[in-house]
N, C-alpha and C. Protein backbone atom coordinates (compact mmCIF):
# COMPACT_ATOMS: atom_id res chain seq x y z
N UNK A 1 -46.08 11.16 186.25
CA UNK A 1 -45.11 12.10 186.81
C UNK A 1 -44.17 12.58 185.70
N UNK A 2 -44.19 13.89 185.46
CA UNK A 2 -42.57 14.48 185.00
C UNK A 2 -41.50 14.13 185.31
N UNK A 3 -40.70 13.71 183.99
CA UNK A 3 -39.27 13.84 184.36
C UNK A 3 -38.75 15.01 184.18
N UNK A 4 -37.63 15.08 185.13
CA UNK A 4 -36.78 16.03 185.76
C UNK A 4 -35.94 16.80 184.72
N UNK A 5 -36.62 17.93 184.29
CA UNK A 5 -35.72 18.89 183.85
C UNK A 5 -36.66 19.24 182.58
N UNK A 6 -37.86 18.50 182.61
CA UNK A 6 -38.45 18.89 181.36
C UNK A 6 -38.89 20.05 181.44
N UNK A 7 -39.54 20.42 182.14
CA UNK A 7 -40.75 21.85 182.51
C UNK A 7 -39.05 23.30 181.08
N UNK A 8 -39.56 24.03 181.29
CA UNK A 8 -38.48 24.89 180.36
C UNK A 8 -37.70 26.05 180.73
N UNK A 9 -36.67 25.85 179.69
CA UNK A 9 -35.66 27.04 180.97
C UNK A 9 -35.64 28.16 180.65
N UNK A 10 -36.35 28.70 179.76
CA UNK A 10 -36.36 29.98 178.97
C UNK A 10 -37.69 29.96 178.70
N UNK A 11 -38.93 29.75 179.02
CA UNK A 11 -40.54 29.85 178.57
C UNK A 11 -40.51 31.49 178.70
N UNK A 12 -41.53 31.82 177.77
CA UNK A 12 -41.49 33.48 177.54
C UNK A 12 -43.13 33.58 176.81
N UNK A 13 -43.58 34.28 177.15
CA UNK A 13 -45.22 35.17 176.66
C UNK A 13 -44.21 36.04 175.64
N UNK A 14 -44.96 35.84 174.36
CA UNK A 14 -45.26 37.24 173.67
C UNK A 14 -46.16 37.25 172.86
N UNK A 15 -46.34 38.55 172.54
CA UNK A 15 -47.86 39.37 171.99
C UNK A 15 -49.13 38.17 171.86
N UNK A 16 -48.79 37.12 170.92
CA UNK A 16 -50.15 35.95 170.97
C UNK A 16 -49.93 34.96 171.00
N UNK A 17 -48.09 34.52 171.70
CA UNK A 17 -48.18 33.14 171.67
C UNK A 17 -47.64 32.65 172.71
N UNK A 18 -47.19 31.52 173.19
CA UNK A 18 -46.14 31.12 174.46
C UNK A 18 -45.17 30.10 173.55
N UNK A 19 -43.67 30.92 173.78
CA UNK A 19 -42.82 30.05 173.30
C UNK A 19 -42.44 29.46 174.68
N UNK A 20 -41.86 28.23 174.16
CA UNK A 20 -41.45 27.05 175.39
C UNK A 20 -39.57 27.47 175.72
N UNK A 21 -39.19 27.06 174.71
CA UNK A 21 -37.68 27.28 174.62
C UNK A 21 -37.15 25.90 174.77
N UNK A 22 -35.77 25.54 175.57
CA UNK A 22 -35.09 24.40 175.60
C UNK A 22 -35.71 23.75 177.40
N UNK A 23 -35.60 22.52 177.19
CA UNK A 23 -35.79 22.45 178.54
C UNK A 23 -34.51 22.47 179.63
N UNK A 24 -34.77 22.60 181.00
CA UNK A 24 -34.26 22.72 181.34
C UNK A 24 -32.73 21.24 181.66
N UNK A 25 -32.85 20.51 181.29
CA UNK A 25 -32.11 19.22 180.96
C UNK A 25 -31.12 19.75 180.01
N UNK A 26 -31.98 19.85 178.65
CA UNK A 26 -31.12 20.01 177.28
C UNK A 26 -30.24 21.25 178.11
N UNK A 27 -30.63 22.48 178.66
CA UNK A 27 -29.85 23.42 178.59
C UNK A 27 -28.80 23.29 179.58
N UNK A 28 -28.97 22.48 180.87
CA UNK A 28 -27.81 22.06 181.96
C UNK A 28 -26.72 20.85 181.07
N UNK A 29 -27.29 20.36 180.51
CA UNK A 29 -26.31 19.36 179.72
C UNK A 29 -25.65 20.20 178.87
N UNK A 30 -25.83 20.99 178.09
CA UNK A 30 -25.03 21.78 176.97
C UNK A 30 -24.35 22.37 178.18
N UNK A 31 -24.36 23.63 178.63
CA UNK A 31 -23.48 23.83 179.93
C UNK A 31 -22.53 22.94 180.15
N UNK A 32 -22.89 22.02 180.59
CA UNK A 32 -21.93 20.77 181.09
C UNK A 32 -20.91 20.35 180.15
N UNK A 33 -21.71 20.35 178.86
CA UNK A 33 -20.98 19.80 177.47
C UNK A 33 -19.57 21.04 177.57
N UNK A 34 -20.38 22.59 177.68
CA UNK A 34 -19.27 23.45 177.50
C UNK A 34 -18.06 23.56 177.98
N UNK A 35 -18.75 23.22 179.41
CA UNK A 35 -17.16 23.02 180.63
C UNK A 35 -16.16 22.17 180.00
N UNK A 36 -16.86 20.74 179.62
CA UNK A 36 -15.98 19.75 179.94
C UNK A 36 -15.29 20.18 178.30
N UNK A 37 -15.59 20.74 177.08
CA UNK A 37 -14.91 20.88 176.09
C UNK A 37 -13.59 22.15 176.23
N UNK A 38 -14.23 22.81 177.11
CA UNK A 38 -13.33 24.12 177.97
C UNK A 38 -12.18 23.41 178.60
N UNK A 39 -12.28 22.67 179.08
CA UNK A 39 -10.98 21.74 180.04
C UNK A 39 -10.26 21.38 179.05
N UNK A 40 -10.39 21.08 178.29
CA UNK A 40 -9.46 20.80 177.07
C UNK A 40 -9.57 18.97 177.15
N UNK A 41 -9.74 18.18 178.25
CA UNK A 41 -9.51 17.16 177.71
C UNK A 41 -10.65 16.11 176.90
N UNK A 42 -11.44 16.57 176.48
CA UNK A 42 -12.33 16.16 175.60
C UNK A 42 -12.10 16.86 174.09
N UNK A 43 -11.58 18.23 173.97
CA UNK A 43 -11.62 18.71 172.90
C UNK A 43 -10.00 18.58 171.87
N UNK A 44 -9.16 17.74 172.95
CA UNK A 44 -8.44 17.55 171.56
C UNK A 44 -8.24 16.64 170.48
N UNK A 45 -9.63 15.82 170.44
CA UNK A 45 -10.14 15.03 169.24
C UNK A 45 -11.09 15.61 168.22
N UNK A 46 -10.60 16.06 167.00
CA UNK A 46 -11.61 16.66 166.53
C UNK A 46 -12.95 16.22 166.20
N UNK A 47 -13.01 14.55 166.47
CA UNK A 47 -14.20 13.77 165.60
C UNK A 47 -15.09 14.03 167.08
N UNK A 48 -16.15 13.65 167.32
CA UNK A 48 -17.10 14.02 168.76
C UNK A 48 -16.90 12.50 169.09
N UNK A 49 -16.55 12.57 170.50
CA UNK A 49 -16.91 11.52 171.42
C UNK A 49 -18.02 11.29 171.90
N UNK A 50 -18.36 10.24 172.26
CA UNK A 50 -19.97 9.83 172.14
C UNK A 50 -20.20 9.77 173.80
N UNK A 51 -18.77 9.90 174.59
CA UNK A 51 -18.51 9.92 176.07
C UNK A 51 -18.91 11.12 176.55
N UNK A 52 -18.92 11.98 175.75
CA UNK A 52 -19.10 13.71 176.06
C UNK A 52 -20.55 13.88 175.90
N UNK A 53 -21.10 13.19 175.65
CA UNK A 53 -22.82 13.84 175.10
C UNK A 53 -23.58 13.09 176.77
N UNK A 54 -22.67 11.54 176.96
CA UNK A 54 -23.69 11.10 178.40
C UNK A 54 -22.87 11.37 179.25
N UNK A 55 -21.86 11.92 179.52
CA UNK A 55 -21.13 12.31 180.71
C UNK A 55 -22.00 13.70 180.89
N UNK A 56 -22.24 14.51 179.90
CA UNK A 56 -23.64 15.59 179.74
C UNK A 56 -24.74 15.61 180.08
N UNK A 57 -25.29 14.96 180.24
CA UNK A 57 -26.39 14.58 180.70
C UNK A 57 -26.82 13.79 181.74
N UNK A 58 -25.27 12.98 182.00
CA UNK A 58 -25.47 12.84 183.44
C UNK A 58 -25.16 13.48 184.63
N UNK A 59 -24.15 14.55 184.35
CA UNK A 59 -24.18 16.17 184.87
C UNK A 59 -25.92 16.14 185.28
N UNK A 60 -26.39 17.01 183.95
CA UNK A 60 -27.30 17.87 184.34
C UNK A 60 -28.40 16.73 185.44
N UNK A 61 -28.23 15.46 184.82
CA UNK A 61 -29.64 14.56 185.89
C UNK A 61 -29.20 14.68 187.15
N UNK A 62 -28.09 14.16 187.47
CA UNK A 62 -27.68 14.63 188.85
C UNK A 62 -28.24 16.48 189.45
N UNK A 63 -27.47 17.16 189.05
CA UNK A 63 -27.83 18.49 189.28
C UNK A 63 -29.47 18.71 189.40
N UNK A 64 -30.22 18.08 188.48
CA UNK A 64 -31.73 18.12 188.29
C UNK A 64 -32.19 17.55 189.86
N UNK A 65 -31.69 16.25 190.24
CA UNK A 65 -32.14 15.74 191.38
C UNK A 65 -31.90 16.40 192.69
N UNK A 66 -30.60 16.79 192.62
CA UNK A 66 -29.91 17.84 193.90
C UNK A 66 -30.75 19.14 193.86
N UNK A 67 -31.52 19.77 193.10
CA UNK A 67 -32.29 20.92 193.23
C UNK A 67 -33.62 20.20 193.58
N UNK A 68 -33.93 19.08 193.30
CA UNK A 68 -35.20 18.41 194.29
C UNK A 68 -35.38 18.16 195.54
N UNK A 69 -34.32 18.47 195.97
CA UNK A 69 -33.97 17.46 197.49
C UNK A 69 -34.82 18.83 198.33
C-alpha cells in the first residue's frame, strides 16, 4: 500500500517526458511550514527549529488522512 501523500501534486506531460514534481506531502507540509513562519511565532529565531519541520508534516499527515475519509 501507498503512503499518503505520495502520488504528486504537480505531475505534468510534456512533449517526451512525464515530470512527477513534489509530492503531495512535501508540498502540504511546506504550506504548513509557511503559515506557521507567517504567524510570527516560529520566525523570531533566526537559527531553524527542528519543531517547525514535524509540526509540518504533521499538519499535512493529518490533512492527508481527512481527505481519505
Amino acid at each position: 500500500m501507498e503512503k499518503l501523500g505520495q502520488d504528486h501534486a504537480f505531475a505534468a506531460m510534456t512533449e517526451n517526458e512525464y515530470q512527477r514534481g513534489l509530492s503531495k506531502r512535501l508540498y502540504i507540509a511546506i504550506m504548513a511550514m509557511q503559515g506557521l513562519l507567517a504567524s510570527g511565532i516560529y520566525a523570531e529565531k533566526i537559527a531553524f527549529n527542528p519543531i517547525l519541520g514535524k509540526l509540518s508534516f504533521e499538519i499535512a499527515d493529518e490533512l492527508l488522512k481527512q481527505e481519505n475519509l
